[in-house]
Structures are given as C-alpha cells and as structure tokens.
PDB file of N, CA and C in Angstrom:
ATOM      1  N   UNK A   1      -2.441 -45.031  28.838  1.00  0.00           N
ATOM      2  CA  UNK A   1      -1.912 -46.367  28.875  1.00  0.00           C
ATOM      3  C   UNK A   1      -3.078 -47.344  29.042  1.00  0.00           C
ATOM      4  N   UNK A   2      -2.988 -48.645  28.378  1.00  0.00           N
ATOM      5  CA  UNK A   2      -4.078 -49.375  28.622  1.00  0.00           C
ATOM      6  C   UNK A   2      -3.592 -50.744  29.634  1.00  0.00           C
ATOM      7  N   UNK A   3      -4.659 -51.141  30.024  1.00  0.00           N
ATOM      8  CA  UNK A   3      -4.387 -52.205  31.058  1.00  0.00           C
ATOM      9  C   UNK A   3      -5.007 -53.531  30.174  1.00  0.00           C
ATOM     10  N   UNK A   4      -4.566 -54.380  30.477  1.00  0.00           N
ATOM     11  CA  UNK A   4      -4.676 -56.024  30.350  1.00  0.00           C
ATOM     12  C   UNK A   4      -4.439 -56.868  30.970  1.00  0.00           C
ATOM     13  N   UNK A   5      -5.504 -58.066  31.150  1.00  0.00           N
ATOM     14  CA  UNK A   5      -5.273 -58.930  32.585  1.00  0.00           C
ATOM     15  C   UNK A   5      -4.623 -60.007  32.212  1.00  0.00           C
ATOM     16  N   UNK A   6      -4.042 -60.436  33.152  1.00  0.00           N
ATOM     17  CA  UNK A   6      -3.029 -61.610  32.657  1.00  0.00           C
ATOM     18  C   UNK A   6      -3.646 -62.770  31.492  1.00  0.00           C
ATOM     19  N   UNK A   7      -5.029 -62.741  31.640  1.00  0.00           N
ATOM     20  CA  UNK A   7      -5.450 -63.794  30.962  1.00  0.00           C
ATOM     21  C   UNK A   7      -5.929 -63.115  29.407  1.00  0.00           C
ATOM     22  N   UNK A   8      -6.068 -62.143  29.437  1.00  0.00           N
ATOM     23  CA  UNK A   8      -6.086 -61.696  27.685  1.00  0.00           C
ATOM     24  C   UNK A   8      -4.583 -61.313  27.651  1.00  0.00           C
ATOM     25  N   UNK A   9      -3.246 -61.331  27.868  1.00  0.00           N
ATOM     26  CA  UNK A   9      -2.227 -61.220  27.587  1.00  0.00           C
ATOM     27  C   UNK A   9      -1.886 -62.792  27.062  1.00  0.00           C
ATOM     28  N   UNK A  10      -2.431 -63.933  27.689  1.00  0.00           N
ATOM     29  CA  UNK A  10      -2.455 -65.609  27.064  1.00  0.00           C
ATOM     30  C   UNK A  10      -3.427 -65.533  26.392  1.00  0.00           C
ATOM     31  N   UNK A  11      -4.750 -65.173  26.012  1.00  0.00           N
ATOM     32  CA  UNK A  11      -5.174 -65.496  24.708  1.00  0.00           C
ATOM     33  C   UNK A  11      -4.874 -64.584  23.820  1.00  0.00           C
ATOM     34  N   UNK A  12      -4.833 -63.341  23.936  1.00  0.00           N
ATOM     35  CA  UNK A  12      -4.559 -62.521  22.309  1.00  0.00           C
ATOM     36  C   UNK A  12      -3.142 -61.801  22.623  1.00  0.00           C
ATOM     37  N   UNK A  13      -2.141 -62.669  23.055  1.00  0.00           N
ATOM     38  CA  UNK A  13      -0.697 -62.099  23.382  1.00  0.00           C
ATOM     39  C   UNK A  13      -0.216 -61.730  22.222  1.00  0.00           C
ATOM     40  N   UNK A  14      -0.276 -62.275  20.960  1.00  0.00           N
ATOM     41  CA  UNK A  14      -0.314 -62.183  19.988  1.00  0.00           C
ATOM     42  C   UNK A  14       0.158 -60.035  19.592  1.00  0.00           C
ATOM     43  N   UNK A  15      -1.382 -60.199  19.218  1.00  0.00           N
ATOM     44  CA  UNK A  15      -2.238 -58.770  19.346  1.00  0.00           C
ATOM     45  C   UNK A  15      -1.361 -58.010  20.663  1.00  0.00           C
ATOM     46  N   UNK A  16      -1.284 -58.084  21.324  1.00  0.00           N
ATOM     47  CA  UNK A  16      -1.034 -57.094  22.535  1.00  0.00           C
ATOM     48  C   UNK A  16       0.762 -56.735  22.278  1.00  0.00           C
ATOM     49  N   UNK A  17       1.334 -57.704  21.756  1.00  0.00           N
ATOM     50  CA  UNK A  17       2.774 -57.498  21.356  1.00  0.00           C
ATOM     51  C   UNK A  17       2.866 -56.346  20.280  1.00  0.00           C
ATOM     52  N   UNK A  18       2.039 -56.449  19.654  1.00  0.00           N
ATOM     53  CA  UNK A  18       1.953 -55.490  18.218  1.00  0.00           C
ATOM     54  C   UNK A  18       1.602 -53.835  18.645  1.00  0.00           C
ATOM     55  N   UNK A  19       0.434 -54.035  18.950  1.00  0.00           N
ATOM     56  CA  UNK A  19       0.586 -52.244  20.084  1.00  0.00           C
ATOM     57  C   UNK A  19       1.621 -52.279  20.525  1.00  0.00           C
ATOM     58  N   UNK A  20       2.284 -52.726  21.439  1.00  0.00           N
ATOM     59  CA  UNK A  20       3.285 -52.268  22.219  1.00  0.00           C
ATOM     60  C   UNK A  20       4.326 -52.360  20.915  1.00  0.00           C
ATOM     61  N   UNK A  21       4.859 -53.009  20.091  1.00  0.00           N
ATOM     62  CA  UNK A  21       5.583 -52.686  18.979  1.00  0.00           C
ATOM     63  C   UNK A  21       5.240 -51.740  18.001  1.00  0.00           C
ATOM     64  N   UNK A  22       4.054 -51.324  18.331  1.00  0.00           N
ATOM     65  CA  UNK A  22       3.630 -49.765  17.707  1.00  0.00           C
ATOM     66  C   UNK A  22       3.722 -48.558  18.559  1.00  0.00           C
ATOM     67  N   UNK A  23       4.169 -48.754  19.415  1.00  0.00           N
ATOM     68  CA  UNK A  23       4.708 -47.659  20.528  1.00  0.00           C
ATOM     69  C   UNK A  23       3.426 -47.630  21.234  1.00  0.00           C
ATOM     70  N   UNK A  24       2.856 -48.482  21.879  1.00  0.00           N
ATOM     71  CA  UNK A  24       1.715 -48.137  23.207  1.00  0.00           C
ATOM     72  C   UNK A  24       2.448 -48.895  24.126  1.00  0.00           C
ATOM     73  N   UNK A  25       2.001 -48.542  25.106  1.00  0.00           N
ATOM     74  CA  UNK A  25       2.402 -49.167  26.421  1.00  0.00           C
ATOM     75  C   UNK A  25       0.939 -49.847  27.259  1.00  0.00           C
ATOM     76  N   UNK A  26       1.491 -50.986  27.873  1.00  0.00           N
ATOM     77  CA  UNK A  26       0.573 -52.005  27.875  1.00  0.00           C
ATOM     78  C   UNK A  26       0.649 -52.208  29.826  1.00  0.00           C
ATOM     79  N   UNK A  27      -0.237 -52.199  30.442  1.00  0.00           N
ATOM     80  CA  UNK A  27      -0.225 -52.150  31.962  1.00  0.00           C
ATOM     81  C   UNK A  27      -0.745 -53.693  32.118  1.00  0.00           C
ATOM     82  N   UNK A  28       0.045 -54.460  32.827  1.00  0.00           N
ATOM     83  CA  UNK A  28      -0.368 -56.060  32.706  1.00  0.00           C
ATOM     84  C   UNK A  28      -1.106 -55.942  34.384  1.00  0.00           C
ATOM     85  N   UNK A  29      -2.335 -56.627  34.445  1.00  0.00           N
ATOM     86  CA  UNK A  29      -2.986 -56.732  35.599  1.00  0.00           C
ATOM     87  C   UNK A  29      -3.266 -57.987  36.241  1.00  0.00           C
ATOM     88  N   UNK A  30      -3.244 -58.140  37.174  1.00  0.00           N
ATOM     89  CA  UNK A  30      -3.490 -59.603  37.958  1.00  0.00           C
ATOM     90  C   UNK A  30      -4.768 -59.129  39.493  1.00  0.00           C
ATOM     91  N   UNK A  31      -5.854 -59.521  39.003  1.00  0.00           N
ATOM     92  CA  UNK A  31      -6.907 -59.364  39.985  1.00  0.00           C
ATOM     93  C   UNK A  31      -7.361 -57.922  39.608  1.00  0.00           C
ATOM     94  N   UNK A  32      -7.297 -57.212  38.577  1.00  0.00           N
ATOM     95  CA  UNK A  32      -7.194 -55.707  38.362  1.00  0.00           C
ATOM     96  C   UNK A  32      -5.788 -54.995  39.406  1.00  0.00           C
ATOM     97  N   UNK A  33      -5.366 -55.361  39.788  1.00  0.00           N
ATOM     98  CA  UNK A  33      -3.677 -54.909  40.450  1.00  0.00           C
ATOM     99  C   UNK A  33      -2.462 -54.567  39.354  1.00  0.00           C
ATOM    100  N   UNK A  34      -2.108 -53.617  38.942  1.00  0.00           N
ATOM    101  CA  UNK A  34      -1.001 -53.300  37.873  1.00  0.00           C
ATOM    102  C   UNK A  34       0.228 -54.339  38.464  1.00  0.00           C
ATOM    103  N   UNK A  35       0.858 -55.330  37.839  1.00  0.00           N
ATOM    104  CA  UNK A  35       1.875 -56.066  38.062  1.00  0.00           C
ATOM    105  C   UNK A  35       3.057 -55.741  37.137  1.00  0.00           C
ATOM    106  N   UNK A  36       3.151 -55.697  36.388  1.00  0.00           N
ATOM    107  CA  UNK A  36       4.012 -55.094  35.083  1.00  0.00           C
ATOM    108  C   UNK A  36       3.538 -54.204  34.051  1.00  0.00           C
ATOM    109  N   UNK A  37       4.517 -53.760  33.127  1.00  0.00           N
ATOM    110  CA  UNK A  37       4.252 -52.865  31.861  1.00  0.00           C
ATOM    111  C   UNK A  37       4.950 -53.567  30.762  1.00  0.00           C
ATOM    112  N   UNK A  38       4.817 -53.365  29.710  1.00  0.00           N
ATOM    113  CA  UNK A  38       5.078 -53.767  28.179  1.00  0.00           C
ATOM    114  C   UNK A  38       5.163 -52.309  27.788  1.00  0.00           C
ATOM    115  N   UNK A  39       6.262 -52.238  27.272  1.00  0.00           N
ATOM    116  CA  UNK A  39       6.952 -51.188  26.529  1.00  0.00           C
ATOM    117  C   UNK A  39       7.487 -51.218  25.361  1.00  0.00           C
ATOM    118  N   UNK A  40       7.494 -50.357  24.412  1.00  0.00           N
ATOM    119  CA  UNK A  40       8.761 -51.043  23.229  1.00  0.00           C
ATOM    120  C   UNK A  40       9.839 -50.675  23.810  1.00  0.00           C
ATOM    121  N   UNK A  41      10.575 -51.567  23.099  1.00  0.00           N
ATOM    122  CA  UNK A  41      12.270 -51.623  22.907  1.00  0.00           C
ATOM    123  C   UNK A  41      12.682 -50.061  22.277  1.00  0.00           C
ATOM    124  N   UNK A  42      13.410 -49.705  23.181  1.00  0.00           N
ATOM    125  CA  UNK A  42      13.873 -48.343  22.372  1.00  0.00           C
ATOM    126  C   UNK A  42      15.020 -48.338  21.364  1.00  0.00           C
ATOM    127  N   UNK A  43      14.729 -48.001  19.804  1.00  0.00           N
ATOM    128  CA  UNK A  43      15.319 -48.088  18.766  1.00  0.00           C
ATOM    129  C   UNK A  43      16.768 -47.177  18.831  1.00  0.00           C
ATOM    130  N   UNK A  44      17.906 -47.813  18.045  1.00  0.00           N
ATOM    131  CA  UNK A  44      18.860 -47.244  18.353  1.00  0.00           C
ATOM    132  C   UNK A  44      18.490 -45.458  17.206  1.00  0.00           C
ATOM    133  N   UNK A  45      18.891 -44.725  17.800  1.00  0.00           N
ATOM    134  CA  UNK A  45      18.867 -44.164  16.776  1.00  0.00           C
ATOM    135  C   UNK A  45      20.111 -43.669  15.712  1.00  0.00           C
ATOM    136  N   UNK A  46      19.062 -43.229  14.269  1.00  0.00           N
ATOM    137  CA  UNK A  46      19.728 -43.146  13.229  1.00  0.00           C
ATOM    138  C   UNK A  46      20.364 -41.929  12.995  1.00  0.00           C
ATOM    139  N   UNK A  47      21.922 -42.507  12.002  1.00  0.00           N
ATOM    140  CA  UNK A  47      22.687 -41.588  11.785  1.00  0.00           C
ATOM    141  C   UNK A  47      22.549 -40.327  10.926  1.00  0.00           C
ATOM    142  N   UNK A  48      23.233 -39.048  10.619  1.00  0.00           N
ATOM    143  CA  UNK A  48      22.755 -37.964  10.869  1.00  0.00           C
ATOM    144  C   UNK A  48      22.879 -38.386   8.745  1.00  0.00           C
ATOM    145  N   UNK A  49      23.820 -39.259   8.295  1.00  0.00           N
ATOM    146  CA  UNK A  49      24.100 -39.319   6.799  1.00  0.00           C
ATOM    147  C   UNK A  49      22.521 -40.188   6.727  1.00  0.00           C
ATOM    148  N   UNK A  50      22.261 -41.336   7.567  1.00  0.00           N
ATOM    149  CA  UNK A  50      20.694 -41.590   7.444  1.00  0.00           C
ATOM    150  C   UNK A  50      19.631 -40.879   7.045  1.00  0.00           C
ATOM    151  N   UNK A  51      19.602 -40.228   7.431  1.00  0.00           N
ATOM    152  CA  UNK A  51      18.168 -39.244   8.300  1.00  0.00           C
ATOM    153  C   UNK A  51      18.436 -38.283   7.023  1.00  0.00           C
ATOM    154  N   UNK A  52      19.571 -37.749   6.822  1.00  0.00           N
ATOM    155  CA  UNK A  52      19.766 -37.029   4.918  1.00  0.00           C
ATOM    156  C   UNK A  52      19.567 -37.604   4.120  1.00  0.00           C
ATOM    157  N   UNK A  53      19.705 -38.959   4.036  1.00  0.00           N
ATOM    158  CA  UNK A  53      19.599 -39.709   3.056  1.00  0.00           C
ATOM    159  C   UNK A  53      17.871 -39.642   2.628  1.00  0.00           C
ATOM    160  N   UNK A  54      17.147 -39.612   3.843  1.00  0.00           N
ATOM    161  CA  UNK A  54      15.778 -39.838   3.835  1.00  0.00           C
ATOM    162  C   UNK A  54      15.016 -38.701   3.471  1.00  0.00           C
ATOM    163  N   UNK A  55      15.695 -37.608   3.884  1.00  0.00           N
ATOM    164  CA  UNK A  55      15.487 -36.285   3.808  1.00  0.00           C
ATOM    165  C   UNK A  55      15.427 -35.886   2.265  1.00  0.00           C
ATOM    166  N   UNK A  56      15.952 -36.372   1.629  1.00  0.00           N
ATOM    167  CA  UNK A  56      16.264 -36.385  -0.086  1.00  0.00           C
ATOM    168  C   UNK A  56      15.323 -37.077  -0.743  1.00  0.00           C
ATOM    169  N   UNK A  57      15.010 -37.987  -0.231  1.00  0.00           N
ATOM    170  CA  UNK A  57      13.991 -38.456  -0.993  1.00  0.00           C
ATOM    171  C   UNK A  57      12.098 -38.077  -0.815  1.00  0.00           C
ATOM    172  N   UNK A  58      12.859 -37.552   0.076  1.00  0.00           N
ATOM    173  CA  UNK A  58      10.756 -36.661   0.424  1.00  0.00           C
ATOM    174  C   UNK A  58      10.484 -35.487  -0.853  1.00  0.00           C
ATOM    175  N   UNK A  59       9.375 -36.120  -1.240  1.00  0.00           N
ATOM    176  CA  UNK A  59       8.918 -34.706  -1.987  1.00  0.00           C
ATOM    177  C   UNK A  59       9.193 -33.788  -1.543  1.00  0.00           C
ATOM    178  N   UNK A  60       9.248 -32.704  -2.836  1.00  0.00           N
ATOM    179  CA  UNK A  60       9.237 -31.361  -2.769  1.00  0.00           C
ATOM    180  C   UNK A  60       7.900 -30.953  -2.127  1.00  0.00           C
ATOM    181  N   UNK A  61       7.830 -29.432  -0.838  1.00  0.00           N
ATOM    182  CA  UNK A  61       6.222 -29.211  -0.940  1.00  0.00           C
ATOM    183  C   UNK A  61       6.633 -27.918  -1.192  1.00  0.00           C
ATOM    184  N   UNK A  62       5.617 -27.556  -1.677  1.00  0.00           N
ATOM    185  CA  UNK A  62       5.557 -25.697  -2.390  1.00  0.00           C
ATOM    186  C   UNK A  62       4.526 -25.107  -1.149  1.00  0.00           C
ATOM    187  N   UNK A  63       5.146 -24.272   0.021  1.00  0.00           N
ATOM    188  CA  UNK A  63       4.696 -23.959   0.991  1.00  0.00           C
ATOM    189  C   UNK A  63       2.779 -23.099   0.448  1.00  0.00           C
ATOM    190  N   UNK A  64       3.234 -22.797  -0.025  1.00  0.00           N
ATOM    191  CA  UNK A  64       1.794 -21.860  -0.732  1.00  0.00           C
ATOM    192  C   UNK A  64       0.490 -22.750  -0.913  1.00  0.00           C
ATOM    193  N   UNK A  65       0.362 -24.070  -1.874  1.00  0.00           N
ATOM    194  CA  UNK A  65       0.071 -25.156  -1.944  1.00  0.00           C
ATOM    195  C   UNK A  65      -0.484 -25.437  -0.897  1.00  0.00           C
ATOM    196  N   UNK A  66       0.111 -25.773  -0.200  1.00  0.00           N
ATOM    197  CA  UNK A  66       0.273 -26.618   1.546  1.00  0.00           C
ATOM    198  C   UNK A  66      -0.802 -25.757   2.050  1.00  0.00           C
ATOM    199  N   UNK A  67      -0.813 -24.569   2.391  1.00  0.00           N
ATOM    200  CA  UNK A  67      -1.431 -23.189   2.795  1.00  0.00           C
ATOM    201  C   UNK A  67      -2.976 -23.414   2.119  1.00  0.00           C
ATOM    202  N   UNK A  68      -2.644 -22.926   1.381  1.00  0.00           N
ATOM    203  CA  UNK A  68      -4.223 -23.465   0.335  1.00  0.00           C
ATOM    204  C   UNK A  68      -5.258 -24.393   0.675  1.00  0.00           C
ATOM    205  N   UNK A  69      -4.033 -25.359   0.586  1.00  0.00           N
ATOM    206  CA  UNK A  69      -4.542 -27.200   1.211  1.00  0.00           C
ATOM    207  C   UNK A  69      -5.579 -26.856   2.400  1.00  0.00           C
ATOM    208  N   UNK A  70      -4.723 -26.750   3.572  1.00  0.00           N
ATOM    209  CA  UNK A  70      -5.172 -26.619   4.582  1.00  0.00           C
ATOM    210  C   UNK A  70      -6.132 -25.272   4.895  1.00  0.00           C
ATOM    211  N   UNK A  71      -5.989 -24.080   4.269  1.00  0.00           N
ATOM    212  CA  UNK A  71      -7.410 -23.295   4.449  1.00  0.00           C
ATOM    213  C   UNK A  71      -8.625 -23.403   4.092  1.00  0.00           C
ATOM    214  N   UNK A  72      -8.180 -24.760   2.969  1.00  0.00           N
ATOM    215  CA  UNK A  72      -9.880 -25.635   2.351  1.00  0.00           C
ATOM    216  C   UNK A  72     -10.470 -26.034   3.310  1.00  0.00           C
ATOM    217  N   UNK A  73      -9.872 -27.156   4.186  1.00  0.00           N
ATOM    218  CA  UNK A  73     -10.421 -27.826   5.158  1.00  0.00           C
ATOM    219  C   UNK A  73     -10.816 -27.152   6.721  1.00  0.00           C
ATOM    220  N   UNK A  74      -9.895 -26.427   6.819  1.00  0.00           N
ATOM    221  CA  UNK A  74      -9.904 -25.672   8.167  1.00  0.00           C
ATOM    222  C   UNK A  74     -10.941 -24.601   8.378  1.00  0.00           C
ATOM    223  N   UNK A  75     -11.577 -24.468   9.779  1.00  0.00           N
ATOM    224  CA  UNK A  75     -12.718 -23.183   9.642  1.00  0.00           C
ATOM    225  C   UNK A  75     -11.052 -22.363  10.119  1.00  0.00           C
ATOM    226  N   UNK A  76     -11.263 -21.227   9.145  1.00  0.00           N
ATOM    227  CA  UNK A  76      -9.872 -20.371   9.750  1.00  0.00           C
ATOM    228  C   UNK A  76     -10.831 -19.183  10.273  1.00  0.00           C
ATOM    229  N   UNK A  77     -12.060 -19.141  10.754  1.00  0.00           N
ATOM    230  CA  UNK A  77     -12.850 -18.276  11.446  1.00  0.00           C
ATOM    231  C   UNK A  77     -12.153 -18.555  12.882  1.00  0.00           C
ATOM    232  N   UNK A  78     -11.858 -19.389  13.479  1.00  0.00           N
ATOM    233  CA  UNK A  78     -11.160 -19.816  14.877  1.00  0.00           C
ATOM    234  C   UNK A  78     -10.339 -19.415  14.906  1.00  0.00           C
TER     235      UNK A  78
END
C-alpha cells in the first residue's frame, strides 16, 4: 500500500484517484500519521450470461502452441 500526505493528495489528487480506480489502495497521511485510506469502490459483479458472453468472444488457444510459446522464453532448466 502506498502512503500520501495530505498535501500531494491537493496537488496531484487528480493522479492519486486513478491508482486507486486502478485497484491500489492509497494510505492518506497527516504529519506522516496514517489518517485515512482510498480504496476502490467495489464493482457489482457480473452475471453468469455476462461473463459467457465474454467467454465467446476470446480467442481460440491451441494448448500445444501456448506450451511452445512459453518454453521459448522460460529457462525450463529450473
């Protein structure tokens, strides 16, 4: 978690809203003293015909491929 003092929360409040709307959590400080947190809003979640819907539209992956992919890059000596 990161901390921020009250006075960069008034100049780049801006900025500090956006992490925390990217899922970080934000520790607000006064004198270096934790006074509050900034959290996101927790999203309702989506329905199960949603989440299929989304599910359908993801590429195909050809597991073998994938395998390949990743033994290029990887030391698979570990």
């Amino acid at each position: 978690m990161v901390s921020v003092s009250i006075r960069e929360l008034r100049n780049q409040g801006g900025e500090v809203v956006d992490r925390v709307s990217r899922g970080e959590r934000v520790t607000i400080t006064r004198s270096g003293v934790p006074v509050a947190e900034l959290r996101p809003v927790a999203r309702t979640p989506s329905s199960a015909e949603v989440l299929l819907a989304h599910w359908h539209r993801l590429p195909k992956v050809d597991p073998t491929v994938l395998r390949d992919d990743i033994e290029k890059i990887m030391n698979t000596r570990l």
